[in-house]
N, C-alpha and C. Protein backbone atom coordinates (compact mmCIF):
# COMPACT_ATOMS: atom_id res chain seq x y z
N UNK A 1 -81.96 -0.48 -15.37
CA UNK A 1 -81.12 -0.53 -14.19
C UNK A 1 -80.32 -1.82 -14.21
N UNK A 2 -79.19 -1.57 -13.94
CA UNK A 2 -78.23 -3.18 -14.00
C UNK A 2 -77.99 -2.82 -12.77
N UNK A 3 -77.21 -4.32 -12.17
CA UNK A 3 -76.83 -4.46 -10.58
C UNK A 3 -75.25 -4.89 -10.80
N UNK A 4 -74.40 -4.50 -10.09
CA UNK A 4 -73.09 -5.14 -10.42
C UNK A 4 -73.03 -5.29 -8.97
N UNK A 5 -71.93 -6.26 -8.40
CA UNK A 5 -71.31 -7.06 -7.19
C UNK A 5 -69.55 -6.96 -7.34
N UNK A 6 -69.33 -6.18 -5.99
CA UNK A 6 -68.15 -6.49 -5.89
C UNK A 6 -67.50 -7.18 -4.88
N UNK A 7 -66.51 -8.04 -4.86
CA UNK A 7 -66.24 -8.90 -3.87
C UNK A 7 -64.78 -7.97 -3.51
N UNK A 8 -65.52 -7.44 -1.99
CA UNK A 8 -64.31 -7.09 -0.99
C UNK A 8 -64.00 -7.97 -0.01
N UNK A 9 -64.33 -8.88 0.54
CA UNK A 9 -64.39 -9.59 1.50
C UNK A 9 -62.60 -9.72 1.44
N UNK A 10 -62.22 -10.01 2.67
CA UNK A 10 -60.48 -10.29 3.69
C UNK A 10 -60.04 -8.65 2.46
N UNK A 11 -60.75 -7.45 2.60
CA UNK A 11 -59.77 -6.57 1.86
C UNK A 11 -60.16 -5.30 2.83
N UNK A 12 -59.01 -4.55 3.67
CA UNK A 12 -59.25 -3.66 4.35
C UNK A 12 -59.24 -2.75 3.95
N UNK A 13 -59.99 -1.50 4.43
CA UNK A 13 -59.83 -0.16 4.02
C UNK A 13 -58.50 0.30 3.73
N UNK A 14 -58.33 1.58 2.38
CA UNK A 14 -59.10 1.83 1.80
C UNK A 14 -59.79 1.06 0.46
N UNK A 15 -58.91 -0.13 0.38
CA UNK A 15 -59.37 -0.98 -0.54
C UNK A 15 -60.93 -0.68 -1.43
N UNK A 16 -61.86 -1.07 -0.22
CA UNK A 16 -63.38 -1.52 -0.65
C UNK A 16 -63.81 -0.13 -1.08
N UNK A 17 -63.65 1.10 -0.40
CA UNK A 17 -63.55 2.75 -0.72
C UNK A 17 -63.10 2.69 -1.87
N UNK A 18 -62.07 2.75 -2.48
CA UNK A 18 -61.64 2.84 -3.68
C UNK A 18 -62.05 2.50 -5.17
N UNK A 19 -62.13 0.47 -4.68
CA UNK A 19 -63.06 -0.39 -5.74
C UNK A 19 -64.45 0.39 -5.96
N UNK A 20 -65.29 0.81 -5.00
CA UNK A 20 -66.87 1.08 -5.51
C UNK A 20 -66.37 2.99 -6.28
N UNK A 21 -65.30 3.73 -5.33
CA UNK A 21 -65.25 4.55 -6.33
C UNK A 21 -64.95 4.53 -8.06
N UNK A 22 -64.24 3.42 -8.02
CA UNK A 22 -64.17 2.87 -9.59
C UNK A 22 -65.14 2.26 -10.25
N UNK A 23 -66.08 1.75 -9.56
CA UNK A 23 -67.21 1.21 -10.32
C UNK A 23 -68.19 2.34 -10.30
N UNK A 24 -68.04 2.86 -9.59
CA UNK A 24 -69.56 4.31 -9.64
C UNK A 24 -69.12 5.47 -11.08
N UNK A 25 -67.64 5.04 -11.08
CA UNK A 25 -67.88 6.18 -12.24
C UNK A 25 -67.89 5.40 -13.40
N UNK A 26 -68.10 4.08 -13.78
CA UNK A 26 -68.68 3.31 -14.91
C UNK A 26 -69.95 3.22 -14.84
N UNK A 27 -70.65 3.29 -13.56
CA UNK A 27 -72.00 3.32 -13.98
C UNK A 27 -72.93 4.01 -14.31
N UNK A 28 -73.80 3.61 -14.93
CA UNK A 28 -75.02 4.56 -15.29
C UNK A 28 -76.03 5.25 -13.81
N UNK A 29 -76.82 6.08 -14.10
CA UNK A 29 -77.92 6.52 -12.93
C UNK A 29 -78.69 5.80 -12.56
N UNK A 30 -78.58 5.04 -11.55
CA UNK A 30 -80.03 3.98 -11.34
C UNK A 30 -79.78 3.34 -11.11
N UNK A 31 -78.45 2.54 -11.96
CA UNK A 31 -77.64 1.33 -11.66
C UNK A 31 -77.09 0.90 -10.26
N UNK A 32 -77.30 -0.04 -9.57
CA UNK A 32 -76.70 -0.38 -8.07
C UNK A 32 -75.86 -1.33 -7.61
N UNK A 33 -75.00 -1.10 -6.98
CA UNK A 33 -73.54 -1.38 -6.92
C UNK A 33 -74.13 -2.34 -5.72
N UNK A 34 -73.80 -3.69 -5.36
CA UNK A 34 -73.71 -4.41 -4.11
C UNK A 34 -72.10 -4.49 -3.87
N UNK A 35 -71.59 -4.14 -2.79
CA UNK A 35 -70.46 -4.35 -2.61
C UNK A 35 -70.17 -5.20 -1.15
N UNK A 36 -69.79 -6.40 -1.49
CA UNK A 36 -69.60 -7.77 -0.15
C UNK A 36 -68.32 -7.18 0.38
N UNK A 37 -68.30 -6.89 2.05
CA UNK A 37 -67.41 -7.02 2.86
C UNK A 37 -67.30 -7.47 4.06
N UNK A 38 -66.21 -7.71 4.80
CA UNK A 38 -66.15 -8.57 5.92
C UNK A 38 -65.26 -7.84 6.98
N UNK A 39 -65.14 -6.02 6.67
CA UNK A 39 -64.34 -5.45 7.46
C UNK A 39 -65.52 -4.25 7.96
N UNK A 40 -65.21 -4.26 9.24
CA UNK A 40 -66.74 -3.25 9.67
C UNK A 40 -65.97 -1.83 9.37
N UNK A 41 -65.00 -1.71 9.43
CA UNK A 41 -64.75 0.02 8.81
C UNK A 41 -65.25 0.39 7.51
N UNK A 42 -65.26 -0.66 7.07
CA UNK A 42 -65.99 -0.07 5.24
C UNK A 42 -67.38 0.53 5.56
N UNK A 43 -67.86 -0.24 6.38
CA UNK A 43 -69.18 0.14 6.73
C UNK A 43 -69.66 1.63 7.07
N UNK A 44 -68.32 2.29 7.89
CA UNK A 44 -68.57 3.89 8.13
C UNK A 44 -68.00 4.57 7.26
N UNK A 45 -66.68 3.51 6.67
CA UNK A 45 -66.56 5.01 5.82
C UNK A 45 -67.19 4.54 3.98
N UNK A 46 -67.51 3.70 3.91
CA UNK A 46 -68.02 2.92 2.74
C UNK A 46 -69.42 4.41 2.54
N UNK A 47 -69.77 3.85 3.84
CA UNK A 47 -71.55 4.66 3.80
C UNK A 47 -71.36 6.11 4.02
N UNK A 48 -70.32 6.56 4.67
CA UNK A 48 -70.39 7.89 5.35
C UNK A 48 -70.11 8.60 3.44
N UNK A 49 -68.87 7.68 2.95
CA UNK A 49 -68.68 8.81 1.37
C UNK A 49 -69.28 8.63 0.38
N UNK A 50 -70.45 7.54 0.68
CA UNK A 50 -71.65 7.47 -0.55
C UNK A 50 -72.52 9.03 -0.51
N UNK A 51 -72.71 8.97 1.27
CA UNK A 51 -73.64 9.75 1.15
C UNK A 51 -73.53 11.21 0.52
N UNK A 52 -71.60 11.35 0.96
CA UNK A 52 -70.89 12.78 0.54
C UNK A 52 -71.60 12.69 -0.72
N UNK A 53 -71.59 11.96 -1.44
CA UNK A 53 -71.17 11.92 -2.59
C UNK A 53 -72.75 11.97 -3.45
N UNK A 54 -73.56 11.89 -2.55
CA UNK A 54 -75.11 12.38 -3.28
C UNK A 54 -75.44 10.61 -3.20
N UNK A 55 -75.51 9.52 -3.39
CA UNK A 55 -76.09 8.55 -3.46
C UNK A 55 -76.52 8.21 -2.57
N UNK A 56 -77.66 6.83 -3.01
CA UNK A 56 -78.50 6.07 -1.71
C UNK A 56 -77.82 5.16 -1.71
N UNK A 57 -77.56 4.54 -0.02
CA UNK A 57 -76.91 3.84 0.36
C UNK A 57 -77.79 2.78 1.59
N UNK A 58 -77.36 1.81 1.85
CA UNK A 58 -77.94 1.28 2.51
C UNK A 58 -77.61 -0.71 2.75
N UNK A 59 -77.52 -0.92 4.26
CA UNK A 59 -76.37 -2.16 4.21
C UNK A 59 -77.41 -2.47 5.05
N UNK A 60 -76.69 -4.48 4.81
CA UNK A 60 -77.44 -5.22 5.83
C UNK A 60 -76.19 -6.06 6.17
N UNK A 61 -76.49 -6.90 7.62
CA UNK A 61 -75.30 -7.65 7.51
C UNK A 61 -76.17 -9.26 7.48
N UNK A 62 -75.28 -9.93 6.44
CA UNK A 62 -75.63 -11.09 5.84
C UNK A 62 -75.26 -12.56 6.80
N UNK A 63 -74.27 -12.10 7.35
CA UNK A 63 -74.15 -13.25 8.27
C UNK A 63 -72.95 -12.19 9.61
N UNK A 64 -72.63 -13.07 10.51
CA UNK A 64 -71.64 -12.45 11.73
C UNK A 64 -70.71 -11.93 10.93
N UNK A 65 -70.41 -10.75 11.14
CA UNK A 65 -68.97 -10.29 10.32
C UNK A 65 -68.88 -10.00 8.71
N UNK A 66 -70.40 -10.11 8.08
CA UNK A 66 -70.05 -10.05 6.80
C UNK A 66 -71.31 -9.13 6.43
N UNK A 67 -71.08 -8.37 5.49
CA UNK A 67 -72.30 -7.03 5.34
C UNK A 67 -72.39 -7.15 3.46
N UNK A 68 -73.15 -6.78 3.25
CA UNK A 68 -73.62 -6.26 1.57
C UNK A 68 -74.20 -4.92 2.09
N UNK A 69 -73.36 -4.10 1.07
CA UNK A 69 -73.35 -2.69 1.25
C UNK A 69 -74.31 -2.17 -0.12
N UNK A 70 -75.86 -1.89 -0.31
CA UNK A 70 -76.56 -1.41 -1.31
C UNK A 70 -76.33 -0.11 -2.28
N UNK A 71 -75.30 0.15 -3.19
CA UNK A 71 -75.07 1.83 -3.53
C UNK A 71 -76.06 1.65 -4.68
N UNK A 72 -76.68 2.64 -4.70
CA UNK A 72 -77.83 3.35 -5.95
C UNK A 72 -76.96 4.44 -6.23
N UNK A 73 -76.65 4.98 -7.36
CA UNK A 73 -76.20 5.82 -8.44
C UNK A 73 -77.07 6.60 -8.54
N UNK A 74 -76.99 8.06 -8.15
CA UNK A 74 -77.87 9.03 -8.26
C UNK A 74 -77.57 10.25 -9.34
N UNK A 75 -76.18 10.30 -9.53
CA UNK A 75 -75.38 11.34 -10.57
C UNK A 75 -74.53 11.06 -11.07
């Protein structure tokens, strides 16, 4: 399992949507994507199209205004 990090932070939707769709299809199954943002819409639609999309997902927020978004690669 490798972990990759992407820095979205000051980047609004669909930006941060887009970037992890480009990294999910480089990664392997298992592999988990942290993706840093600082815009709370990524948050619904970040999580709402992981889930479309068959993966585990799962966020915390790291400080006021700033979240790490957990994607696990399931397919």
């Amino acid at each position: 399992m490798a972990e990759f990090r992407l820095d979205c932070l000051y980047e609004a939707c669909p930006i941060p949507l887009l970037k992890a769709h480009k990294k999910l299809q480089q990664m392997k199954v298992g592999d988990l994507l942290i993706l840093e943002t600082d815009h709370n819409c990524s948050i619904i639609n970040v999580v709402e199209w992981v889930k479309k999309q068959g993966h585990h997902v799962d966020y915390i927020e790291i400080t006021e205004g700033q979240w790490e978004i957990f994607i696990e690669k399931q397919k």
